[in-house]
C-alpha atoms as a PDB file:
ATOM      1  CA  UNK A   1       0.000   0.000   0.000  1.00  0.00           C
ATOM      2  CA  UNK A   2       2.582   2.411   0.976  1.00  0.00           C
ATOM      3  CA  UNK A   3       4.431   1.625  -2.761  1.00  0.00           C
ATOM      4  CA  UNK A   4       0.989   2.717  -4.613  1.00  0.00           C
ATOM      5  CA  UNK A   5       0.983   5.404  -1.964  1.00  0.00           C
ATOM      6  CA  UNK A   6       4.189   6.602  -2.726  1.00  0.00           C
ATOM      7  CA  UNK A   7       3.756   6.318  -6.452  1.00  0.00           C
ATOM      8  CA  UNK A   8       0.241   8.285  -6.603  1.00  0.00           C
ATOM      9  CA  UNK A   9       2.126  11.255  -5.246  1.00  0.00           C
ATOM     10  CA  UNK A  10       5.589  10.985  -7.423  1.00  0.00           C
ATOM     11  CA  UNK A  11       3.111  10.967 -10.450  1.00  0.00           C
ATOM     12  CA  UNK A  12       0.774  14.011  -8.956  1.00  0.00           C
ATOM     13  CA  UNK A  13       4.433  16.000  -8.313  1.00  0.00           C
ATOM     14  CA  UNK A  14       5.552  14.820 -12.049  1.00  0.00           C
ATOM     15  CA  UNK A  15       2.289  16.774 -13.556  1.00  0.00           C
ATOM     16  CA  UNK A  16       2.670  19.564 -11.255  1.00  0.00           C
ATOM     17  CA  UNK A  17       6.255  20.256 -12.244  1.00  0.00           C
ATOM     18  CA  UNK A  18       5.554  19.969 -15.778  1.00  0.00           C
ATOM     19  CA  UNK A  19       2.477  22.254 -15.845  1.00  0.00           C
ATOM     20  CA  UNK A  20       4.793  24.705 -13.849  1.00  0.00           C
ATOM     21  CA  UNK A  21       7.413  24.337 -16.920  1.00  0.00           C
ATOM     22  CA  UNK A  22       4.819  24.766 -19.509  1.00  0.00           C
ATOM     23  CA  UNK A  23       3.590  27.753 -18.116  1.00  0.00           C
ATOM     24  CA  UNK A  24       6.918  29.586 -17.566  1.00  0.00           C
ATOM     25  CA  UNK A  25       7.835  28.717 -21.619  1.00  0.00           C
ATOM     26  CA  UNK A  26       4.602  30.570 -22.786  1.00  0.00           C
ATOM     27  CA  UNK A  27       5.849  34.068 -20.485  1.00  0.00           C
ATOM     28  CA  UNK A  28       7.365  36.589 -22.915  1.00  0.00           C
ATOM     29  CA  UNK A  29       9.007  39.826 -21.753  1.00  0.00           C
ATOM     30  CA  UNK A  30       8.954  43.170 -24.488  1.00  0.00           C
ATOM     31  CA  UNK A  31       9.557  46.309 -24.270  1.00  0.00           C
ATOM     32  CA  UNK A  32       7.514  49.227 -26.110  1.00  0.00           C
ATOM     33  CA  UNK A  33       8.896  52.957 -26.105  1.00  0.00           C
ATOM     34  CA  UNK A  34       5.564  54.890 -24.581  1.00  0.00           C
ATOM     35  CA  UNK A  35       5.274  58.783 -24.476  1.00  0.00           C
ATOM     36  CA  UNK A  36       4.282  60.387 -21.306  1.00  0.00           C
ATOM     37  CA  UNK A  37       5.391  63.176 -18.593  1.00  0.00           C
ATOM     38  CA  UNK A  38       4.957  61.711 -15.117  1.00  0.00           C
ATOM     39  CA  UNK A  39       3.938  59.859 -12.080  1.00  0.00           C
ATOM     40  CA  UNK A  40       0.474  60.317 -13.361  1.00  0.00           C
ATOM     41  CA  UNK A  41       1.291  58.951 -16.672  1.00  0.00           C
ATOM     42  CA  UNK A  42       3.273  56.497 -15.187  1.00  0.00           C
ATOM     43  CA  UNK A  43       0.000  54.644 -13.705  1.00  0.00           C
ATOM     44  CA  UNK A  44      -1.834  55.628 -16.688  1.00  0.00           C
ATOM     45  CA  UNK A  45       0.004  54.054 -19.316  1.00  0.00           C
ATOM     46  CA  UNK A  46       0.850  50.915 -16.531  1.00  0.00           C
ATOM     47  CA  UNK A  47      -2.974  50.446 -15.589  1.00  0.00           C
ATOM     48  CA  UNK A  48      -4.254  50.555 -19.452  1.00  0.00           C
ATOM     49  CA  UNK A  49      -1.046  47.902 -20.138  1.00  0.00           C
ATOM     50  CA  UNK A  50      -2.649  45.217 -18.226  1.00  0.00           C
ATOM     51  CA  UNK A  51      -4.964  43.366 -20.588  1.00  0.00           C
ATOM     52  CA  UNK A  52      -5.250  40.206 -20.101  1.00  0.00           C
ATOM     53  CA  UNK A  53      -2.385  37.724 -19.935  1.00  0.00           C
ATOM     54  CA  UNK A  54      -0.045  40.601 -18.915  1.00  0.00           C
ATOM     55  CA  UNK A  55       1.445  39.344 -15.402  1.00  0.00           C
ATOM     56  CA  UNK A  56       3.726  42.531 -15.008  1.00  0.00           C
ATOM     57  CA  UNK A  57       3.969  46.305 -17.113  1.00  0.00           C
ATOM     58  CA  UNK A  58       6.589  48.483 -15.412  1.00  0.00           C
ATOM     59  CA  UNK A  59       7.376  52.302 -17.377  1.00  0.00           C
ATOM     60  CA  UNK A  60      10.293  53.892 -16.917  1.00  0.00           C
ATOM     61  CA  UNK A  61       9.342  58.170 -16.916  1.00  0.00           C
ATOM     62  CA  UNK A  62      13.286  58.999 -17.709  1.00  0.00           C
ATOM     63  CA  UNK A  63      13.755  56.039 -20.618  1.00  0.00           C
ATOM     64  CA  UNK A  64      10.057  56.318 -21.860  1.00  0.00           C
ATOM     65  CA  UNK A  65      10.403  52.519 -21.668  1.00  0.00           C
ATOM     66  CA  UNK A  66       7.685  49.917 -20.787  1.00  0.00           C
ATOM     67  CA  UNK A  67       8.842  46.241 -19.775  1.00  0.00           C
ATOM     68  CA  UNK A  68       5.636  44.018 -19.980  1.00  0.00           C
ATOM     69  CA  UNK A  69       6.247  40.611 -19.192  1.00  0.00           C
ATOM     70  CA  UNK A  70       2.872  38.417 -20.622  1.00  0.00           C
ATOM     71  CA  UNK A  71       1.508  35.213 -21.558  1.00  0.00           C
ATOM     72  CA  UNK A  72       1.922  34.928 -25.028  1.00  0.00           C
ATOM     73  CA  UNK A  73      -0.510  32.257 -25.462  1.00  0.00           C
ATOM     74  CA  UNK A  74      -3.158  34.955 -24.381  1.00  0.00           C
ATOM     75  CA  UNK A  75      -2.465  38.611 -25.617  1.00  0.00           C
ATOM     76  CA  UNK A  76       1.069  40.229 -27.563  1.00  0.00           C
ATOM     77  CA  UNK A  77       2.645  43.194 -27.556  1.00  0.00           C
ATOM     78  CA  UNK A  78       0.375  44.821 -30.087  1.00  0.00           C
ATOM     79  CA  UNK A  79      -2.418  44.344 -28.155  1.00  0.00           C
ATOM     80  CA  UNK A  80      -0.790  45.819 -24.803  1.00  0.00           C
ATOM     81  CA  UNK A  81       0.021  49.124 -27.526  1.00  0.00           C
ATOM     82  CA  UNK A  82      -3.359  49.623 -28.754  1.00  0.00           C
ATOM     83  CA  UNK A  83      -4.663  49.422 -25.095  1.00  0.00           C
ATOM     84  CA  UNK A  84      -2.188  52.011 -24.053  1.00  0.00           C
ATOM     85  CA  UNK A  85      -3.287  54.384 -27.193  1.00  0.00           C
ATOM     86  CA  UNK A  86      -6.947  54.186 -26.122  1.00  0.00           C
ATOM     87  CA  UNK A  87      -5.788  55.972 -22.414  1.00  0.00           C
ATOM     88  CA  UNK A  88      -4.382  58.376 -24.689  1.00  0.00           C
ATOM     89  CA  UNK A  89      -0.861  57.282 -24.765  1.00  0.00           C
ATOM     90  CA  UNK A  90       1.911  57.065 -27.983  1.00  0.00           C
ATOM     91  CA  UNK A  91       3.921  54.248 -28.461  1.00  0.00           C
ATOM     92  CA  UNK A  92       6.034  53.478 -31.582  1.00  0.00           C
ATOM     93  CA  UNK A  93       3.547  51.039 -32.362  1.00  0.00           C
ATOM     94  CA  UNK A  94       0.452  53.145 -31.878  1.00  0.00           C
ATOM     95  CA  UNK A  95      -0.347  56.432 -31.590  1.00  0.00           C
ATOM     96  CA  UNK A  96      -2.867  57.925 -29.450  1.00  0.00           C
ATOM     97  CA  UNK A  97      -5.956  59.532 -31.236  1.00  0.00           C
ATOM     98  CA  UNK A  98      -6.597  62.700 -30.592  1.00  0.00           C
ATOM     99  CA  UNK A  99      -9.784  62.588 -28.903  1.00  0.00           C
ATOM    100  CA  UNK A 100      -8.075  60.196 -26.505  1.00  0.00           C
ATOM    101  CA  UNK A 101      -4.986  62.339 -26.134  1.00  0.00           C
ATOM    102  CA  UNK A 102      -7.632  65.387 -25.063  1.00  0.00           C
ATOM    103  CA  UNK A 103      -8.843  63.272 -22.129  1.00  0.00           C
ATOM    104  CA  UNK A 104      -5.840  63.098 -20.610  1.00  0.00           C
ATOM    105  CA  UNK A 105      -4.880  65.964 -17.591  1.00  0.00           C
ATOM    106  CA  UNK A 106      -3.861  69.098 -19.130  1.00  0.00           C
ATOM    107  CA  UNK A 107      -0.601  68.598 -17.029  1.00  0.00           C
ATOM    108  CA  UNK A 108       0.094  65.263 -18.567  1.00  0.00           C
ATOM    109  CA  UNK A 109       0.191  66.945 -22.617  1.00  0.00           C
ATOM    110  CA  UNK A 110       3.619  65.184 -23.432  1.00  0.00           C
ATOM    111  CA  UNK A 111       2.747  66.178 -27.164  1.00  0.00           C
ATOM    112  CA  UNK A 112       3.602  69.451 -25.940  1.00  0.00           C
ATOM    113  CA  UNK A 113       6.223  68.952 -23.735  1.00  0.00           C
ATOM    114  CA  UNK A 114       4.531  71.023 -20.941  1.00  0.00           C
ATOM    115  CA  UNK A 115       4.392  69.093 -17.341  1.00  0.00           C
ATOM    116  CA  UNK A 116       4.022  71.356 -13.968  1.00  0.00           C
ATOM    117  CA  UNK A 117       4.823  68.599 -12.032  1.00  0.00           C
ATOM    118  CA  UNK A 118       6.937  65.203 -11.372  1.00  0.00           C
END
């Protein structure tokens, strides 16, 4: 009993392992260069960034730089971009229409290089 025992949980740690391995091959990790001024852009362009199958979206105000770190089998890169245009955000991949640009604080206009605050 204790052998069948024994083997019921090798086999139950097997799968688990393997299932762990499967889902750490289907993470991908991008970058996208976003426009924006602040802190306030900052959670902006970080909150609009998770759609789902993003697991982490971190943007850098000095480097303009957004590391996004996703499941691959469930959204891209693209996908993260056009979410980030819709909050009114540019990216080298999208860019921001103007109606969603307008909605964002006056404060946060990167288009116009204007910020009054950090």
């Amino acid at each position: 009993m204790k052998k069948i025992t024994s083997g019921i949980i090798l086999s139950m740690l097997l799968s688990i392992i393997q299932t762990g391995a499967y889902a750490q091959k289907s993470l991908k990790t991008d970058t996208l260069t976003v426009l924006g001024n602040c802190g306030m852009c900052k959670e902006r362009i970080e909150e609009a960034a998770y759609v789902k199958g993003v697991k982490s979206a971190t943007w850098n105000k000095s480097s303009k730089i957004l590391t996004v770190v996703y499941n691959n089998d469930k959204t891209d890169v693209d996908k993260v971009a056009k979410s980030i245009a819709a909050a009114g955000h540019d990216s080298h991949r999208h860019k921001a229409a103007d109606i969603a640009y307008k909605k964002i604080p006056a404060c946060c206009a990167y288009r116009t290089g204007t910020c009054d605050h950090d």
